[in-house]
Protein backbone atom coordinates (compact mmCIF):
# COMPACT_ATOMS: atom_id res chain seq x y z
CA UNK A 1 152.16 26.84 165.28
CA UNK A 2 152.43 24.09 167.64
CA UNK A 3 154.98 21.36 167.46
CA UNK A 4 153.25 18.22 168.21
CA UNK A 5 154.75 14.46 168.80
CA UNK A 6 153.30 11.57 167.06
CA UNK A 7 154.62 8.57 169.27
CA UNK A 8 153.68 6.00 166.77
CA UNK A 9 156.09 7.49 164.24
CA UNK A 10 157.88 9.00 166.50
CA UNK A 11 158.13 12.33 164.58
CA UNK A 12 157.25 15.79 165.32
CA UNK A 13 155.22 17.85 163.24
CA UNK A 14 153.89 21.17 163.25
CA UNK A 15 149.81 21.97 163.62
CA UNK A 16 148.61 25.91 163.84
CA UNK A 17 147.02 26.78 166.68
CA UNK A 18 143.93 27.85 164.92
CA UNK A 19 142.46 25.37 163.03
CA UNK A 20 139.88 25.19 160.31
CA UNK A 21 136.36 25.02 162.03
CA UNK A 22 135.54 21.43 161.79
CA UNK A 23 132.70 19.51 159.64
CA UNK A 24 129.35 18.90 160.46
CA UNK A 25 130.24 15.54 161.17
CA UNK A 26 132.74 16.23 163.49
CA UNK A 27 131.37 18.67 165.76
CA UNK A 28 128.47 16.65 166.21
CA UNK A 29 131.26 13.69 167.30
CA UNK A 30 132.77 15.85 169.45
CA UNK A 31 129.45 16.88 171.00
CA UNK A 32 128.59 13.32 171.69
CA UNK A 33 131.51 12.82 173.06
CA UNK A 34 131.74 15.61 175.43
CA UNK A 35 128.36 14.84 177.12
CA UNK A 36 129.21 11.48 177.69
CA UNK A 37 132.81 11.82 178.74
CA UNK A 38 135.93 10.39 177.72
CA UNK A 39 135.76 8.52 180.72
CA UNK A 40 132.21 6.67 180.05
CA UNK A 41 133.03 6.57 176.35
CA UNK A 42 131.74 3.27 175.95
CA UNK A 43 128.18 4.76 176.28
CA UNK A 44 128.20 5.69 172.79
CA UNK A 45 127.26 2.12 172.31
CA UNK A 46 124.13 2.53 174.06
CA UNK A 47 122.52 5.78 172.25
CA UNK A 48 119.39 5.28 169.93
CA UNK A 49 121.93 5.97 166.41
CA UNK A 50 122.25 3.51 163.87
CA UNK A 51 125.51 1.25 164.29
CA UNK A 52 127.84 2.77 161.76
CA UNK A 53 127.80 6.25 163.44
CA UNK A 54 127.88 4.67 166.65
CA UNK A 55 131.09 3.19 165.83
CA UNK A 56 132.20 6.42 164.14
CA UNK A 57 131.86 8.33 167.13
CA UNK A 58 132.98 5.93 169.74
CA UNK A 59 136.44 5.21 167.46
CA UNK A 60 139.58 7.02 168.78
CA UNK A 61 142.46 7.67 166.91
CA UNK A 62 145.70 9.66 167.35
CA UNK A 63 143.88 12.32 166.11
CA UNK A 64 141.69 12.94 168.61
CA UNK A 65 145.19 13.61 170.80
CA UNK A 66 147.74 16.43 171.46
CA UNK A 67 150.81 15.32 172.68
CA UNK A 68 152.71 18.75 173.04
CA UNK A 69 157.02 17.88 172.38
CA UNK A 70 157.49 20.72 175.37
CA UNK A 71 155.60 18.54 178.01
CA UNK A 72 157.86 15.57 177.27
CA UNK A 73 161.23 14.53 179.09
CA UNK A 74 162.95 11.49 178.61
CA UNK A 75 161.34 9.31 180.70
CA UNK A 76 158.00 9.67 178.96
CA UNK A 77 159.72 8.23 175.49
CA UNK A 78 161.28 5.37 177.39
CA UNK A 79 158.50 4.47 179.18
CA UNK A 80 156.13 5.27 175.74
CA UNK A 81 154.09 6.85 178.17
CA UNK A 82 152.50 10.55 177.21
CA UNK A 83 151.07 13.12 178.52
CA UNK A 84 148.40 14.75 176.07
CA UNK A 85 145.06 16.74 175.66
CA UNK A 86 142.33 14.97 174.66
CA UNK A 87 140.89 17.35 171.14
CA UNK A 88 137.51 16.32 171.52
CA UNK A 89 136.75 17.32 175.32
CA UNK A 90 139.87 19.58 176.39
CA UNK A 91 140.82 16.56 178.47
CA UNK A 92 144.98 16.10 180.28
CA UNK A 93 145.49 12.34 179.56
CA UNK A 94 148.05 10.23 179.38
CA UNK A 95 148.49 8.08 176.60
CA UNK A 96 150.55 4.56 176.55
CA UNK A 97 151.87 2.88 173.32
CA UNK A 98 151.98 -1.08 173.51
CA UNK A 99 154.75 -2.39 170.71
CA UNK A 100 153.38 -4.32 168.16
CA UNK A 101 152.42 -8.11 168.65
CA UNK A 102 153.24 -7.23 172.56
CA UNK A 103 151.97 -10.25 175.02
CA UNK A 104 149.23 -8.08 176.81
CA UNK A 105 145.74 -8.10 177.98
CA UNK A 106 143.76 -4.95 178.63
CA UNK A 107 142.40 -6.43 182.16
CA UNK A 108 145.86 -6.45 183.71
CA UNK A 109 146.64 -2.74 183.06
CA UNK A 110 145.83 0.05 185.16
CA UNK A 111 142.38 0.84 186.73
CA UNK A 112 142.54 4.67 185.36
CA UNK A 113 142.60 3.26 181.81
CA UNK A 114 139.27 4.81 180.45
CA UNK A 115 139.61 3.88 176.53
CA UNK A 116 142.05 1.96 174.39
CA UNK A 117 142.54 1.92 170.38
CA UNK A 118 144.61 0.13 167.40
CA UNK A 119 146.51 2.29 165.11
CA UNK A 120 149.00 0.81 162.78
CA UNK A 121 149.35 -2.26 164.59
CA UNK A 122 150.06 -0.35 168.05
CA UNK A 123 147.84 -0.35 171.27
CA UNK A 124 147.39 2.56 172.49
CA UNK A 125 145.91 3.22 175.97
CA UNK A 126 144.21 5.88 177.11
CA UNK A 127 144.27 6.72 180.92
CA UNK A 128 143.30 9.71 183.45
CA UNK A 129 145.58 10.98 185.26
CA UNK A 130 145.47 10.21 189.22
CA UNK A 131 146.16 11.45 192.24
CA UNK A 132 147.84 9.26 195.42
CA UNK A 133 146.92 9.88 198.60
CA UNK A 134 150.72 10.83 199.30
CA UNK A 135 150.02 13.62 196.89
CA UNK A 136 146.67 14.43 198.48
CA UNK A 137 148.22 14.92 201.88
CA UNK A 138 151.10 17.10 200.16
CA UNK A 139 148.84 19.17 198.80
CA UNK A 140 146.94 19.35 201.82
CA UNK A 141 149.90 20.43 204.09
CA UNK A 142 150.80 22.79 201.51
CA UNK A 143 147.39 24.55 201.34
CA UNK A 144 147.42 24.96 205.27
CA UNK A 145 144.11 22.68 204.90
CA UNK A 146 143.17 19.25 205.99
CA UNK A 147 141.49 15.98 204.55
CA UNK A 148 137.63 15.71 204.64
CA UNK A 149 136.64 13.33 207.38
CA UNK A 150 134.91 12.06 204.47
CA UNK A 151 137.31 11.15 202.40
CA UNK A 152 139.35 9.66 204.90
CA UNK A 153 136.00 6.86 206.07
CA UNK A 154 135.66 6.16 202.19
CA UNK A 155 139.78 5.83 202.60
CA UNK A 156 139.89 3.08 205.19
CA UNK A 157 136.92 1.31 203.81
CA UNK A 158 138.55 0.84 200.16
CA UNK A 159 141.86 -0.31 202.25
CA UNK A 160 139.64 -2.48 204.58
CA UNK A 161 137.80 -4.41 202.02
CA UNK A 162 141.41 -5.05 200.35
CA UNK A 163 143.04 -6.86 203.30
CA UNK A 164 139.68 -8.62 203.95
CA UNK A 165 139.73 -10.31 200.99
CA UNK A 166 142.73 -11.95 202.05
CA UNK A 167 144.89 -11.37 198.95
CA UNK A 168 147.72 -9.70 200.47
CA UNK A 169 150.29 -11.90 203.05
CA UNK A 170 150.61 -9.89 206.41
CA UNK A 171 154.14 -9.36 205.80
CA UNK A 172 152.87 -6.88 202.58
CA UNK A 173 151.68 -3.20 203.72
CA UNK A 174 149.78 -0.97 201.75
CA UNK A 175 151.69 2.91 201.68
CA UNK A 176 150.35 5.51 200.92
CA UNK A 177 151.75 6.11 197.70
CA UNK A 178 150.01 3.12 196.58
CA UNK A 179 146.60 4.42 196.72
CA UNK A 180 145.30 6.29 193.83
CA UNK A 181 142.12 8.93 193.48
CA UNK A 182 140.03 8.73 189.98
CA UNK A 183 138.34 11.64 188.67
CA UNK A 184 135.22 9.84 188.95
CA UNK A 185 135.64 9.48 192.97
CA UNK A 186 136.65 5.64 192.20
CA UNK A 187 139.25 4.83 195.20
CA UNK A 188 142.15 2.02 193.14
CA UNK A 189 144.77 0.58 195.23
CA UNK A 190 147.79 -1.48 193.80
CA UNK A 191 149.80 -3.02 196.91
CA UNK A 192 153.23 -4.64 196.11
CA UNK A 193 153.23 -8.35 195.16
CA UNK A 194 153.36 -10.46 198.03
CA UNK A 195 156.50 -12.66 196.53
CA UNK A 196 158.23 -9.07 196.22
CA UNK A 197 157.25 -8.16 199.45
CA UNK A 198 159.45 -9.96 202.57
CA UNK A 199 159.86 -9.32 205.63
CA UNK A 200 161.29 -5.80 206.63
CA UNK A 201 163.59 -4.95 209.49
CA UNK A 202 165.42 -2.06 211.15
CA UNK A 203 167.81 -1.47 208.86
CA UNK A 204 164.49 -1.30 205.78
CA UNK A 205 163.82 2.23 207.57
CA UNK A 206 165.28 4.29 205.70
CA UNK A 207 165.59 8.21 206.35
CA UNK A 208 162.43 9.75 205.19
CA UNK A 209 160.77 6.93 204.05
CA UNK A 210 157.82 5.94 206.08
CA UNK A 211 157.13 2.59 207.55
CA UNK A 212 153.78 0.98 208.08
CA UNK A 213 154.92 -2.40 209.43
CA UNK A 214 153.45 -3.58 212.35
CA UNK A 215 155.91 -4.64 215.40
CA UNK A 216 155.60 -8.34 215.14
CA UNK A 217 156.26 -8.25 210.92
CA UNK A 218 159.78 -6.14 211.77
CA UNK A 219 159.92 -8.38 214.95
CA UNK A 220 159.76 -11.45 212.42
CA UNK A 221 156.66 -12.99 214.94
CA UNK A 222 154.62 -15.19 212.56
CA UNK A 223 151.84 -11.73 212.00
CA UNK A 224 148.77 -12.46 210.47
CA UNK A 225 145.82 -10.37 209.61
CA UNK A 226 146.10 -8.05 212.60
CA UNK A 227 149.42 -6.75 210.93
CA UNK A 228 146.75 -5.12 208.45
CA UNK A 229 145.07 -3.27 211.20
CA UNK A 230 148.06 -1.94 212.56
CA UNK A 231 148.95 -0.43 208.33
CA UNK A 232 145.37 0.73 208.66
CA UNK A 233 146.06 2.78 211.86
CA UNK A 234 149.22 3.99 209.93
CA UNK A 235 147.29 5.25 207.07
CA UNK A 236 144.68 7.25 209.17
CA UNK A 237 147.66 9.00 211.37
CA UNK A 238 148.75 10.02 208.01
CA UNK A 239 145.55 10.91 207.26
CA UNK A 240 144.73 13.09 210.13
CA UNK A 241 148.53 14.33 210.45
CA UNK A 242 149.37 15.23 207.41
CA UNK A 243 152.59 13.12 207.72
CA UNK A 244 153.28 9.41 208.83
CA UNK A 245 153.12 8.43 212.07
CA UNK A 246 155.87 6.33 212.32
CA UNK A 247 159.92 7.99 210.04
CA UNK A 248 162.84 9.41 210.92
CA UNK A 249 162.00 12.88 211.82
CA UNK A 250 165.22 13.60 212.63
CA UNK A 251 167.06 12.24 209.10
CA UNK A 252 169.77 10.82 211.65
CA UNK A 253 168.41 7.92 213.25
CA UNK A 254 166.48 5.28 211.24
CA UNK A 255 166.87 2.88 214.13
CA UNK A 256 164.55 5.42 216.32
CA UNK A 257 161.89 4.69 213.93
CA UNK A 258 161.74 0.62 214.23
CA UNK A 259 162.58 1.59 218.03
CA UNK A 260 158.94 3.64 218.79
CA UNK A 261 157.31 1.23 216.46
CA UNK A 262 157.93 -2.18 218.79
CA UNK A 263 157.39 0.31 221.85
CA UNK A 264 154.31 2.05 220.51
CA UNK A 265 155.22 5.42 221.13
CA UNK A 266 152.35 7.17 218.66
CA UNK A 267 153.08 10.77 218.11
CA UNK A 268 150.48 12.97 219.40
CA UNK A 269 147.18 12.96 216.94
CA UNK A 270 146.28 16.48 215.93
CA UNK A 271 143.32 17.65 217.72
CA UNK A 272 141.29 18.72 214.60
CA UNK A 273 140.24 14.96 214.37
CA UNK A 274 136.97 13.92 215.38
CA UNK A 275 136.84 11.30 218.14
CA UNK A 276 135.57 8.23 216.36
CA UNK A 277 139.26 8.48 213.91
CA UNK A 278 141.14 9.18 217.35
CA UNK A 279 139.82 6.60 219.17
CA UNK A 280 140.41 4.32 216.24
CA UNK A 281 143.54 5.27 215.42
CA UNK A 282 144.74 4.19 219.32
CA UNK A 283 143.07 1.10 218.78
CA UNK A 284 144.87 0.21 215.54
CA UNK A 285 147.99 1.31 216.90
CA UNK A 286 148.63 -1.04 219.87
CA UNK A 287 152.23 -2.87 219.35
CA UNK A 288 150.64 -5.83 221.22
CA UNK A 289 148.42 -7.42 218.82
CA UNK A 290 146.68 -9.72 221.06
CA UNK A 291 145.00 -5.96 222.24
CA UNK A 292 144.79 -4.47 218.83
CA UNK A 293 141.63 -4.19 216.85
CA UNK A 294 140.80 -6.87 214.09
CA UNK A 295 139.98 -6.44 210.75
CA UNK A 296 136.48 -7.69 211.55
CA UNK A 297 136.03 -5.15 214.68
CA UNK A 298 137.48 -2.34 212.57
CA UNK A 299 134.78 -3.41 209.94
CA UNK A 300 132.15 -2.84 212.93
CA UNK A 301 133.50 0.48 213.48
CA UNK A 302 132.94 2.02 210.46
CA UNK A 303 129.48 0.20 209.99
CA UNK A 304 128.72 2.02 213.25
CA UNK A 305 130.03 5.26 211.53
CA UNK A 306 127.59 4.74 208.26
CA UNK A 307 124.65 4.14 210.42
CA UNK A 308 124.50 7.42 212.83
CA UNK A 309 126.13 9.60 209.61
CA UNK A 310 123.61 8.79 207.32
């Protein structure tokens, strides 16, 4: 037997671990539902089956989830945030539970959401379960391995096509932590809020934690949108290196840190990288903006990179 958590109740109850084969009915469900995927669910909608079993099939409930009481800790009840198998296609998920009559709107919640549902007046999210590119690179060092080149272009162009849209201030960086690797290949990227955001100074570099500021935002210099490049050159070191170009590598001096950044002293870029990432990396990198690399040139760059790597 299995002891399973129903969050809506907020019970436990016990299931055996070898259940009665299923109907007709609902192995054909689950059949659908496996081809399609949980994550393109919605395509249900668009098979040649009458309406009612359409909506049959393409209806989740909390039955179609495990949520196992061992996998829980406390921050998943206070958060109402679960981790669970998905019944019908063997699936890890993660399932969220919205009070009822909360003030909420399904386009404001996370990009890995692939499904929602209603049950007893609760709105439940479904979401798959994502990888950061902190993680990535953790996993990376651990393994003894490195990043595709690959994945690193399709990287900087995600990040790219963020700051050119001009949504985020200069004084707002993008870290690594914030961006986020779907299943699917789909790149998602949630940067801090720009009100939340400030300016950052010496004393902001904390042992350990990386900075990605350029020298003119800790400088307090009026930046604008080369600040971006300079984050972008941050994120490919980290890329390439496995670790961030500019921290306290010594845990004792966090003024060393805001000290190399406003002198540009880069640490030495690993020699497994190709040229074209090198080359850009020391372009981003330059603590004088008025010689760094716009967002526009950088945009040039990898267009030139797309072209002769087709």
């Amino acid at each position: 037997m299995s002891r399973l958590y129903d969050p809506i109740s907020q019970t436990v109850f016990e299931k055996e671990d070898f259940p009665e084969p299923s109907s007709l009915q609902g192995l054909c469900r689950k059949s659908i539902i496996q081809a399609v995927t949980l994550g393109d669910i919605e395509k249900v909608h668009q098979l040649p089956l009458p309406t009612s079993i359409k909506t049959k099939v393409g209806a989740l409930s909390m039955k179609d989830f495990a949520i196992d009481v061992e996998r829980l800790s406390p921050e998943n009840h206070t958060k109402r945030c679960y981790p669970a198998t998905c019944c019908l296609t063997n699936d890890d998920v993660i399932i969220k539970v919205f009070p009822k009559n909360s003030n909420f709107h399904l386009s404001d919640y996370d990009p890995s959401m692939v499904a929602s549902f209603k049950e007893n007046g609760h709105l439940c999210c479904v979401l798959i379960p994502t990888q950061s590119l902190a993680e990535k690179i953790d996993k990376a060092k651990e393994s003894g391995t490195t990043l595709e080149h690959g994945l690193i272009w399709k990287t900087l162009t995600k990040v790219l096509h963020v700051f050119l849209s001009g949504q985020i201030s200069p004084v707002t960086s993008i870290p690594s932590t914030d961006i986020r690797y779907l299943p699917n290949g789909w790149i998602t990227i949630n940067p801090p809020d720009n009100e939340e955001s400030g300016m950052v100074t010496a004393m902001d570099a904390q042992i350990d934690k990386p900075v990605y500021e350029a020298p003119e935002v800790l400088g307090r210099q009026n930046p604008d949108s080369k600040a971006h490049s300079w984050n972008l050159g941050c994120l490919l070191y980290e890329m390439l290196a496995l670790e961030p170009a500019f921290y306290d590598r010594s845990g004792v001096n966090p003024f060393s840190v805001f000290m190399d950044i406003m002198q540009g002293n880069l640490p030495a870029i690993p020699a497994s990288a190709s040229q074209s990432l090198t080359d850009l990396v020391n372009r981003c990198l330059v603590s004088d903006s008025a010689n760094r690399l716009s967002l526009q040139e950088i945009e040039d760059v990898i267009i030139q990179h797309n072209s002769t790597n087709l």
